[in-house]
N, C-alpha and C. Protein backbone atom coordinates (compact mmCIF):
# COMPACT_ATOMS: atom_id res chain seq x y z
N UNK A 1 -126.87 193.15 5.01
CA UNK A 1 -126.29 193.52 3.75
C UNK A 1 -127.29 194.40 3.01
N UNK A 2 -126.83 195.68 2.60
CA UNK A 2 -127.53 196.62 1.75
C UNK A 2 -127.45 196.51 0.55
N UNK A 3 -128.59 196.46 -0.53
CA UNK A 3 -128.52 196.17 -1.95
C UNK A 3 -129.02 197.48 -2.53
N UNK A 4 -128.78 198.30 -3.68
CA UNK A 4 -129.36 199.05 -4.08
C UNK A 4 -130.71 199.73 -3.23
N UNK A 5 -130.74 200.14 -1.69
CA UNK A 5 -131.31 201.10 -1.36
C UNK A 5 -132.69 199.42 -0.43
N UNK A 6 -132.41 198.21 -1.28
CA UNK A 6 -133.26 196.93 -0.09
C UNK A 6 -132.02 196.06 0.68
N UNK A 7 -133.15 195.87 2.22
CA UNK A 7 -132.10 195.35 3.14
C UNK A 7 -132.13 193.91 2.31
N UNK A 8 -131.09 193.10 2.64
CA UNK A 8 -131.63 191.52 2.49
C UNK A 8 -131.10 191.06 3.93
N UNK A 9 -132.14 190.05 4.27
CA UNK A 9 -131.41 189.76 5.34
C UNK A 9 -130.95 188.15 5.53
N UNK A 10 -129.73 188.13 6.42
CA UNK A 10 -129.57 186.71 6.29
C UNK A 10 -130.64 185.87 6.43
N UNK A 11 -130.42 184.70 6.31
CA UNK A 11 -131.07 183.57 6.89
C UNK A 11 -131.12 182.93 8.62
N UNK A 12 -132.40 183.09 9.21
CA UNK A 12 -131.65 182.24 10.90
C UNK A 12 -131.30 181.50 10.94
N UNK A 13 -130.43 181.89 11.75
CA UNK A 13 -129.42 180.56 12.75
C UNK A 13 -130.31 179.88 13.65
N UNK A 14 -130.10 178.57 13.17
CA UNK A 14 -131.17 177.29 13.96
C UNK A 14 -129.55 176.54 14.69
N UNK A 15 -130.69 175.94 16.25
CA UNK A 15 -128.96 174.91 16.46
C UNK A 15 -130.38 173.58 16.50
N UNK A 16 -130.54 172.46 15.86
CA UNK A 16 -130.84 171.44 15.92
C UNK A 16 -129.90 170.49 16.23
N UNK A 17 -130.47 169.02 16.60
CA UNK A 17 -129.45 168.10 16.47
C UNK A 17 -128.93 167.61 15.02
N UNK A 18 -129.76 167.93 13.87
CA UNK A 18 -129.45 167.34 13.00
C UNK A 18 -127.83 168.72 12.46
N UNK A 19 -128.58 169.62 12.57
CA UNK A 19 -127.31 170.48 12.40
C UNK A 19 -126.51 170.22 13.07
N UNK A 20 -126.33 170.03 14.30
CA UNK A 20 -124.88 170.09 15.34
C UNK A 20 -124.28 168.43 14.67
N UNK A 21 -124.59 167.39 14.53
CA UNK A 21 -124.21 166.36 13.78
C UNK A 21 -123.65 166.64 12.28
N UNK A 22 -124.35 167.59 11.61
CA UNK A 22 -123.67 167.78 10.40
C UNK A 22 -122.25 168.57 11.09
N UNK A 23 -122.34 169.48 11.66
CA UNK A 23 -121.24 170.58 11.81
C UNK A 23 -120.35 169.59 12.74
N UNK A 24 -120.55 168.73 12.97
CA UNK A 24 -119.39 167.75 14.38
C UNK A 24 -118.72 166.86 13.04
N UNK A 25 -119.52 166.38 12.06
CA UNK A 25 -118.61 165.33 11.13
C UNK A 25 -117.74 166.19 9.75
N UNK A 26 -118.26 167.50 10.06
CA UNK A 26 -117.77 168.05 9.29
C UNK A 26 -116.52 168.41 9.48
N UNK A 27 -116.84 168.53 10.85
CA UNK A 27 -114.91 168.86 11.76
C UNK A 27 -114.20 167.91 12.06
N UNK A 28 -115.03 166.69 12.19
CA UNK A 28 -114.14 165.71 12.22
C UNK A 28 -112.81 165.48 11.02
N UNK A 29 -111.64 165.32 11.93
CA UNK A 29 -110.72 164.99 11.04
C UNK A 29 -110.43 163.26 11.15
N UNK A 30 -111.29 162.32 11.52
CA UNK A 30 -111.05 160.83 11.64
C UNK A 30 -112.60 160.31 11.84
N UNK A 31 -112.48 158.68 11.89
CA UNK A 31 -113.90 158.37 11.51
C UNK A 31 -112.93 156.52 11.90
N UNK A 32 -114.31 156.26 12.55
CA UNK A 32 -114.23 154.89 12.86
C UNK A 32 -115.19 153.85 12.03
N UNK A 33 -114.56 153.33 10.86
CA UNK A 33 -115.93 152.20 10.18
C UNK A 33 -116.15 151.02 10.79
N UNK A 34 -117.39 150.56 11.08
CA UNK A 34 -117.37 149.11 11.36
C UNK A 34 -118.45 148.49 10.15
N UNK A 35 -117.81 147.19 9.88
CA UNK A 35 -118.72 146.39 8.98
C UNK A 35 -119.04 145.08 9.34
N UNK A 36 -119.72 144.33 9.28
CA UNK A 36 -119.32 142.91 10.08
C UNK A 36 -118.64 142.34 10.73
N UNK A 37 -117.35 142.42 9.19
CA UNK A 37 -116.25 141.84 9.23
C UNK A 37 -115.07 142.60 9.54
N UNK A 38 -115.13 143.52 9.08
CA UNK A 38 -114.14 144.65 8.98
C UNK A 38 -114.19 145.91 10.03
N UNK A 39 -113.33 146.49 10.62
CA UNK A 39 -112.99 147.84 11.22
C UNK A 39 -112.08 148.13 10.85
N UNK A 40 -112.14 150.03 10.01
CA UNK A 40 -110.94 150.64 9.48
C UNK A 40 -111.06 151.86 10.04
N UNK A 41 -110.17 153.07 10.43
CA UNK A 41 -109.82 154.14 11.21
C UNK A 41 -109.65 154.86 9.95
N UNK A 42 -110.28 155.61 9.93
CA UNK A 42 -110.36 156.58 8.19
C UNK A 42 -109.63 158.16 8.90
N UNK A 43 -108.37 158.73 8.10
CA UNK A 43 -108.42 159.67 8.79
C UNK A 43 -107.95 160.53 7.66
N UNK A 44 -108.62 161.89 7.18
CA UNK A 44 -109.19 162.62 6.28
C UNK A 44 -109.66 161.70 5.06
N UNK A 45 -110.46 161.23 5.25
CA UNK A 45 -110.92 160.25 3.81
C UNK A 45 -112.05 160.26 4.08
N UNK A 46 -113.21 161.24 4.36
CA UNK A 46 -114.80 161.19 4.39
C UNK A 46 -115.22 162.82 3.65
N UNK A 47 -116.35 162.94 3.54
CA UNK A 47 -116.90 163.67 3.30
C UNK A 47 -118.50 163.94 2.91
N UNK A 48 -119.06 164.88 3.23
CA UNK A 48 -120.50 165.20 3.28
C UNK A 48 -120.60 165.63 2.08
N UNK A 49 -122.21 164.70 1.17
CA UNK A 49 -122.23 165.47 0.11
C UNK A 49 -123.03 166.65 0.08
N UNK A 50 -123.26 167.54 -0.68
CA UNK A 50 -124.27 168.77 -0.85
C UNK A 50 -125.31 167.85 -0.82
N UNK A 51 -125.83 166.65 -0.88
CA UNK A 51 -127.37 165.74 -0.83
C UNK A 51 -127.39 165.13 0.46
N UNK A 52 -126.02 165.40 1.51
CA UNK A 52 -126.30 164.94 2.89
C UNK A 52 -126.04 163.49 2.57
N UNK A 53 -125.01 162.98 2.22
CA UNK A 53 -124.77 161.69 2.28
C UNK A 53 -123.34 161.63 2.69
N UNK A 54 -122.62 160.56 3.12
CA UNK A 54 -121.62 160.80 3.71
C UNK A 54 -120.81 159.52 2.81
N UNK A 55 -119.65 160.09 1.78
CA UNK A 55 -118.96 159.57 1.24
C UNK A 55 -117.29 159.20 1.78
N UNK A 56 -117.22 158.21 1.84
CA UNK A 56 -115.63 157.18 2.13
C UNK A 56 -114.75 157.27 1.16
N UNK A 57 -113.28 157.31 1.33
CA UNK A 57 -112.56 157.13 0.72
C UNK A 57 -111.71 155.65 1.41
N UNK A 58 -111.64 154.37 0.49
CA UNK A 58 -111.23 153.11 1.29
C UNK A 58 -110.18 153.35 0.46
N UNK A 59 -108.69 152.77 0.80
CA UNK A 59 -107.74 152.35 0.08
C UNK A 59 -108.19 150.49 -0.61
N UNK A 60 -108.40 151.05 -1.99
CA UNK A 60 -108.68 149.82 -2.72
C UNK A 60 -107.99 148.50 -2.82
N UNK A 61 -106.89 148.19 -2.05
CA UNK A 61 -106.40 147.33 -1.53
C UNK A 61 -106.78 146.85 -0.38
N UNK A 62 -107.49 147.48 0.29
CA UNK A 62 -108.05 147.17 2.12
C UNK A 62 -108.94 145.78 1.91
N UNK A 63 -108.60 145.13 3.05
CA UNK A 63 -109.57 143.85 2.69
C UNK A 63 -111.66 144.51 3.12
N UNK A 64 -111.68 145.58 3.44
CA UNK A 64 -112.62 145.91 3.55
C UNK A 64 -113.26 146.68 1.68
N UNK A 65 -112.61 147.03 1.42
CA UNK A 65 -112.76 147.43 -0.06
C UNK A 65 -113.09 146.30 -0.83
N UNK A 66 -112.21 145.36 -0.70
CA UNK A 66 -112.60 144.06 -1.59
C UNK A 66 -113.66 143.27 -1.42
N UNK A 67 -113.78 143.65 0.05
CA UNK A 67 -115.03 142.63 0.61
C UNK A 67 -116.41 143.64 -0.01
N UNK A 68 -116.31 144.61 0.31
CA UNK A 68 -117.66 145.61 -0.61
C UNK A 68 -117.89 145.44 -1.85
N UNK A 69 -116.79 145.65 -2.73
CA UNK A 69 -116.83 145.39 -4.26
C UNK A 69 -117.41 143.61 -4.82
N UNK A 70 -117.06 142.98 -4.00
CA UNK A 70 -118.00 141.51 -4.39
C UNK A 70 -118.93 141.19 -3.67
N UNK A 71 -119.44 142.06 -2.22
CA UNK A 71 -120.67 141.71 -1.92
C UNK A 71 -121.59 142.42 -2.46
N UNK A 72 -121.26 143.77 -2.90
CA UNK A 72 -122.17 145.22 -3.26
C UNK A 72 -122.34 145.87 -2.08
N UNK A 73 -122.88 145.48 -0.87
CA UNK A 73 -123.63 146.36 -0.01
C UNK A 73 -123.28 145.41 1.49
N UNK A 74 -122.88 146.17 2.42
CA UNK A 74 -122.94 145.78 3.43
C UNK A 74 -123.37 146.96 4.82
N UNK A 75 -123.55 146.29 5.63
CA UNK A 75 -124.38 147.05 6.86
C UNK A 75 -123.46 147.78 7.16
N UNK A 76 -123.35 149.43 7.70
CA UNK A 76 -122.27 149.57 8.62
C UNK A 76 -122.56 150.71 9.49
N UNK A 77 -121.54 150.91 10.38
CA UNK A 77 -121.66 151.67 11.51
C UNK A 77 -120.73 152.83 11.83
N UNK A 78 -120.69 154.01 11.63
CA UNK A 78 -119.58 155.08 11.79
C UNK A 78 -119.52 155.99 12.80
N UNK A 79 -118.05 155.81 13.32
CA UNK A 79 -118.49 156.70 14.75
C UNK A 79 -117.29 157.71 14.81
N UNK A 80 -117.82 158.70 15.66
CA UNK A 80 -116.51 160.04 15.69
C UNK A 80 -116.91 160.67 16.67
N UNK A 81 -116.03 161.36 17.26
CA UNK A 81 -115.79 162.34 18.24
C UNK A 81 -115.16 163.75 18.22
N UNK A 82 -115.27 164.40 18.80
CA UNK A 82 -114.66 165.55 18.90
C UNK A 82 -114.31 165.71 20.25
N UNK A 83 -112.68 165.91 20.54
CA UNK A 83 -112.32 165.98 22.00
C UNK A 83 -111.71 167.62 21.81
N UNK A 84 -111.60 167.38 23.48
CA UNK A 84 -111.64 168.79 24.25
C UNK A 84 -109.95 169.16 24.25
N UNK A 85 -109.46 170.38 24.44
CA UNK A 85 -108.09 170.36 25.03
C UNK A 85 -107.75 169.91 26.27
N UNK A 86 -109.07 169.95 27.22
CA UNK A 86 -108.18 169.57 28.68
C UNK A 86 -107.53 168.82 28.85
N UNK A 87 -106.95 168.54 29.80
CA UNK A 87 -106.33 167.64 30.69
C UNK A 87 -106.82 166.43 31.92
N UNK A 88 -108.03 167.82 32.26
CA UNK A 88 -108.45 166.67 33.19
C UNK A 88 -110.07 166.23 33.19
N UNK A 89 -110.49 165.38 33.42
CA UNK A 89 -112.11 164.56 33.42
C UNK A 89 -112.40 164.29 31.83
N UNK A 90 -113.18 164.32 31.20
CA UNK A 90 -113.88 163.62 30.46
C UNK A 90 -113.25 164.71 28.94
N UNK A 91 -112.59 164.34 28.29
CA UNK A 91 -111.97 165.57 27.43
C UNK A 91 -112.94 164.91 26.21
N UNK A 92 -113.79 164.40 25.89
CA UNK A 92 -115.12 164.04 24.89
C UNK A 92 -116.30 165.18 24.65
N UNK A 93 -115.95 166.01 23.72
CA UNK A 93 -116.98 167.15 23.84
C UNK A 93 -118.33 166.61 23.43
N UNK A 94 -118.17 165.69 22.26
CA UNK A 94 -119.85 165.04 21.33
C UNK A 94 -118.98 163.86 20.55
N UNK A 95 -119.92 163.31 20.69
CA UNK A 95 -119.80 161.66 20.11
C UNK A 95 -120.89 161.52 19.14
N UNK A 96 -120.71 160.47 17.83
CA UNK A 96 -121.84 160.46 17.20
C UNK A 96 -121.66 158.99 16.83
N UNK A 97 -122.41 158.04 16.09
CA UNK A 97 -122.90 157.39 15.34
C UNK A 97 -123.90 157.22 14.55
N UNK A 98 -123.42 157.06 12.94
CA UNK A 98 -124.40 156.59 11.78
C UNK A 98 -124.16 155.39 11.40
N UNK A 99 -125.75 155.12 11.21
CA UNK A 99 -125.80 153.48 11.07
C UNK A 99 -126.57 153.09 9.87
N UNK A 100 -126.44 152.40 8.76
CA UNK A 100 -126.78 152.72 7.47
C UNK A 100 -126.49 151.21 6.47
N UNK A 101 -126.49 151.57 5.12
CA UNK A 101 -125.91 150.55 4.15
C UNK A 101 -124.37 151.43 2.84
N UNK A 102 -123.40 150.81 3.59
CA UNK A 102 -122.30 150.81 2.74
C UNK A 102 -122.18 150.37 0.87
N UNK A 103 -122.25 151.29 0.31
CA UNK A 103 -122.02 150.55 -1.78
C UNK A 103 -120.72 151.12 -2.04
N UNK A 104 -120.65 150.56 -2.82
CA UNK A 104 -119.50 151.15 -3.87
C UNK A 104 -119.80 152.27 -5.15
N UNK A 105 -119.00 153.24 -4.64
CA UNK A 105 -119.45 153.95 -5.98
C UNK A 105 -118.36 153.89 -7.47
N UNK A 106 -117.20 154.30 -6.83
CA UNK A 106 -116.33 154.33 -7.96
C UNK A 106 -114.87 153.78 -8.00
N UNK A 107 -114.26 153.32 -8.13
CA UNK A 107 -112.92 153.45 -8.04
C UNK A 107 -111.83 154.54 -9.07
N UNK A 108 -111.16 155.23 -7.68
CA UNK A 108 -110.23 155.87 -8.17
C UNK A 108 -108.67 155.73 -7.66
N UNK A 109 -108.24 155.17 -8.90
CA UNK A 109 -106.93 155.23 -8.66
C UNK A 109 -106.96 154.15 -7.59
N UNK A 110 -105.69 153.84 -7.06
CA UNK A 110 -105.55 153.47 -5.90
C UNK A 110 -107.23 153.36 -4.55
N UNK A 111 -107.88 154.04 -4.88
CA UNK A 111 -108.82 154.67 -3.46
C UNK A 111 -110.39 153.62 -4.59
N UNK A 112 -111.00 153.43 -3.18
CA UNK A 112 -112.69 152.89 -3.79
C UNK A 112 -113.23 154.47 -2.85
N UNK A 113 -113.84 154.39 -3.75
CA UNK A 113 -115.37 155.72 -2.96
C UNK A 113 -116.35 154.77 -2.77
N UNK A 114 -116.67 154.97 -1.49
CA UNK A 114 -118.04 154.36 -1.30
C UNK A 114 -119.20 155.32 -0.97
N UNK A 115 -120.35 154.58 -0.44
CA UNK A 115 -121.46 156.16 0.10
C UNK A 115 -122.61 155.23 1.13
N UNK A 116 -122.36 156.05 2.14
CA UNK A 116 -123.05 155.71 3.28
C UNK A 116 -124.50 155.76 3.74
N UNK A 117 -125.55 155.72 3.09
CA UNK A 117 -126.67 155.67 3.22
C UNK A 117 -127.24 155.68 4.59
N UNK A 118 -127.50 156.44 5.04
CA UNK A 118 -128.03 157.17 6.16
C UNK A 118 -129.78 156.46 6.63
N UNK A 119 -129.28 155.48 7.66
CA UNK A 119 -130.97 154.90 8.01
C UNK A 119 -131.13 155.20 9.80
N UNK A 120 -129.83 155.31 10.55
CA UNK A 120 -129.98 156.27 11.67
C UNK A 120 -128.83 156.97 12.01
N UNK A 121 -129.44 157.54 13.27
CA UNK A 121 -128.03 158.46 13.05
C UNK A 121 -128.21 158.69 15.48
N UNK A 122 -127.05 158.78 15.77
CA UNK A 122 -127.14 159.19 17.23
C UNK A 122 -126.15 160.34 17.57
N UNK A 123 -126.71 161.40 18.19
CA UNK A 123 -125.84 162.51 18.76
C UNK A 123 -125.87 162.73 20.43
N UNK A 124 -124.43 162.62 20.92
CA UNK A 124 -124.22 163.35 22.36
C UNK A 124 -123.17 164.18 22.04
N UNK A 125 -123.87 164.89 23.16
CA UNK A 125 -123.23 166.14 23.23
C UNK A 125 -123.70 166.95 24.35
N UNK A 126 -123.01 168.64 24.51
CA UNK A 126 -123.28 168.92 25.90
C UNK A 126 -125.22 169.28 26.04
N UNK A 127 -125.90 169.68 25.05
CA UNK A 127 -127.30 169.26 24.99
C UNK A 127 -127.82 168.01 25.43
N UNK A 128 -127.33 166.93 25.15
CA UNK A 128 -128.20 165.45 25.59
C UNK A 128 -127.69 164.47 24.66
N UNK A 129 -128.66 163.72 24.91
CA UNK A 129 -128.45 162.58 23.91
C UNK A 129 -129.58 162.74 22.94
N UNK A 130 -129.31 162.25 21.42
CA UNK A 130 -130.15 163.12 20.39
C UNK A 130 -130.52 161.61 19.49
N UNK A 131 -131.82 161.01 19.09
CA UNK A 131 -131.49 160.67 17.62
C UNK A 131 -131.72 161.34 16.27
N UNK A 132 -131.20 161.52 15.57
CA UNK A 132 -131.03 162.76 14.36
C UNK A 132 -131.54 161.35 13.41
N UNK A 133 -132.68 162.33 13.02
CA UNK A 133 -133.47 161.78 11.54
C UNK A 133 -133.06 161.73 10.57
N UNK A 134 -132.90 160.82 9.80
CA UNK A 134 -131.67 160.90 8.71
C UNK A 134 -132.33 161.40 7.58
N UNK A 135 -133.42 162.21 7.09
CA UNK A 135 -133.92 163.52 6.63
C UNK A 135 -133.66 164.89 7.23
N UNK A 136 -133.79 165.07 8.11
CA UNK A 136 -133.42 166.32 8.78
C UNK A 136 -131.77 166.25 8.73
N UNK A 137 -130.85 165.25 8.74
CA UNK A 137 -129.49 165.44 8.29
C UNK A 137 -129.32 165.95 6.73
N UNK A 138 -129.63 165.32 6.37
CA UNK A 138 -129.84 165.62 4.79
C UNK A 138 -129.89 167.03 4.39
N UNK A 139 -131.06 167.60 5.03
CA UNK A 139 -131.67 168.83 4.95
C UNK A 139 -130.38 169.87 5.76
N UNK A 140 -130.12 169.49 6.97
CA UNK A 140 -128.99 170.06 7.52
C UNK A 140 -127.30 170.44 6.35
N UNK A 141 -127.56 169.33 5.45
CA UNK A 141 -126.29 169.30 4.83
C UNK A 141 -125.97 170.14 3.50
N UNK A 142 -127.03 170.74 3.38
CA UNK A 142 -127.53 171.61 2.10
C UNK A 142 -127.71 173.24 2.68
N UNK A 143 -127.08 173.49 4.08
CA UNK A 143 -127.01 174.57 4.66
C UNK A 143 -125.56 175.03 5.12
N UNK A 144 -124.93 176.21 4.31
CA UNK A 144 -123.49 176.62 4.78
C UNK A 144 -123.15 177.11 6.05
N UNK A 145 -121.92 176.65 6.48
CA UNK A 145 -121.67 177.34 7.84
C UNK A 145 -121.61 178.75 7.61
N UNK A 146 -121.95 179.34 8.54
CA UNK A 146 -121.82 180.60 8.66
C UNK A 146 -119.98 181.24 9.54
N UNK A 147 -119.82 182.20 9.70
CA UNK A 147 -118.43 182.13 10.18
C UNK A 147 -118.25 182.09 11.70
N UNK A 148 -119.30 182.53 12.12
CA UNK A 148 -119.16 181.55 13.65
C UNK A 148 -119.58 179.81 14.04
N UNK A 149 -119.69 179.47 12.82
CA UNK A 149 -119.71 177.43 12.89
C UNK A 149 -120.73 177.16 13.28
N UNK A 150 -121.91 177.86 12.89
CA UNK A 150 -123.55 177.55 12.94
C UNK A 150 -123.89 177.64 11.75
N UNK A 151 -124.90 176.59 11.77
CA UNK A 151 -125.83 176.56 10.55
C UNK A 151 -126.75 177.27 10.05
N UNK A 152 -127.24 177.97 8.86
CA UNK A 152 -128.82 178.49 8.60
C UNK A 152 -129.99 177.55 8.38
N UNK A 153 -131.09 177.93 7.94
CA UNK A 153 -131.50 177.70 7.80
C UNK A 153 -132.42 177.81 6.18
């Protein structure tokens, strides 16, 4: 990009694991919670904040909602995938899990927001198997996609 007569130039494109984990939950359109007690199938009800935290939307009726709101905090575990179009062998492109402490933040309406506190995090994918530092996610999450679905830096 040319500015008044100075180049600027973008920022590099890094592929880390902590990036390819931000950019996989970002595409995720579903999300598997586990809590002790509870497993709920969340499907468009998450989101990454600009501080790299990963916020829930529970239906405030769920016995998992109720059970958060009078314990405060419980352990939990979130997992997602991204599958392939094929047909045939292993149609699982990357798998992830974050493993953390569940709060309550707000209730809206009908819905509890909660927020997922990030204490580990695991990535596969066609690179390997990854554990992603749940700082370097953070840091990953404060970086825009670019329009080919990579991160800067």
């Amino acid at each position: 990009m040319v500015e008044l007569g100075k180049i600027q130039q973008s920022p590099a494109i890094v592929d880390t694991p902590a990036v390819r984990l931000h950019a996989l939950l970002a595409r995720a359109d579903s999300l598997t919670l586990h809590t002790p007690h509870h497993r709920a199938e969340l499907f468009a009800r998450h989101a990454v904040t600009q501080a790299g935290g990963l916020r829930l939307t529970l239906p405030a009726a769920a016995g998992l909602a109720r059970h958060l709101v009078d314990v405060g905090e419980v352990p939990a575990r979130v997992e997602f995938a991204e599958l392939g179009t094929g047909r045939t062998g292993d149609r699982v492109r990357a798998r992830a899990a974050l493993l953390g402490w569940l709060t309550p933040d707000a209730l809206h309406g009908d819905d509890l927001v909660a927020h997922l506190d990030l204490a580990s995090a695991d990535l596969v994918d066609p690179d390997g198997a990854e554990e992603v530092d749940p700082d370097e996610f953070r840091a990953a999450a404060g970086c825009p996609p670019d329009p080919s679905g990579r991160y800067c830096t």
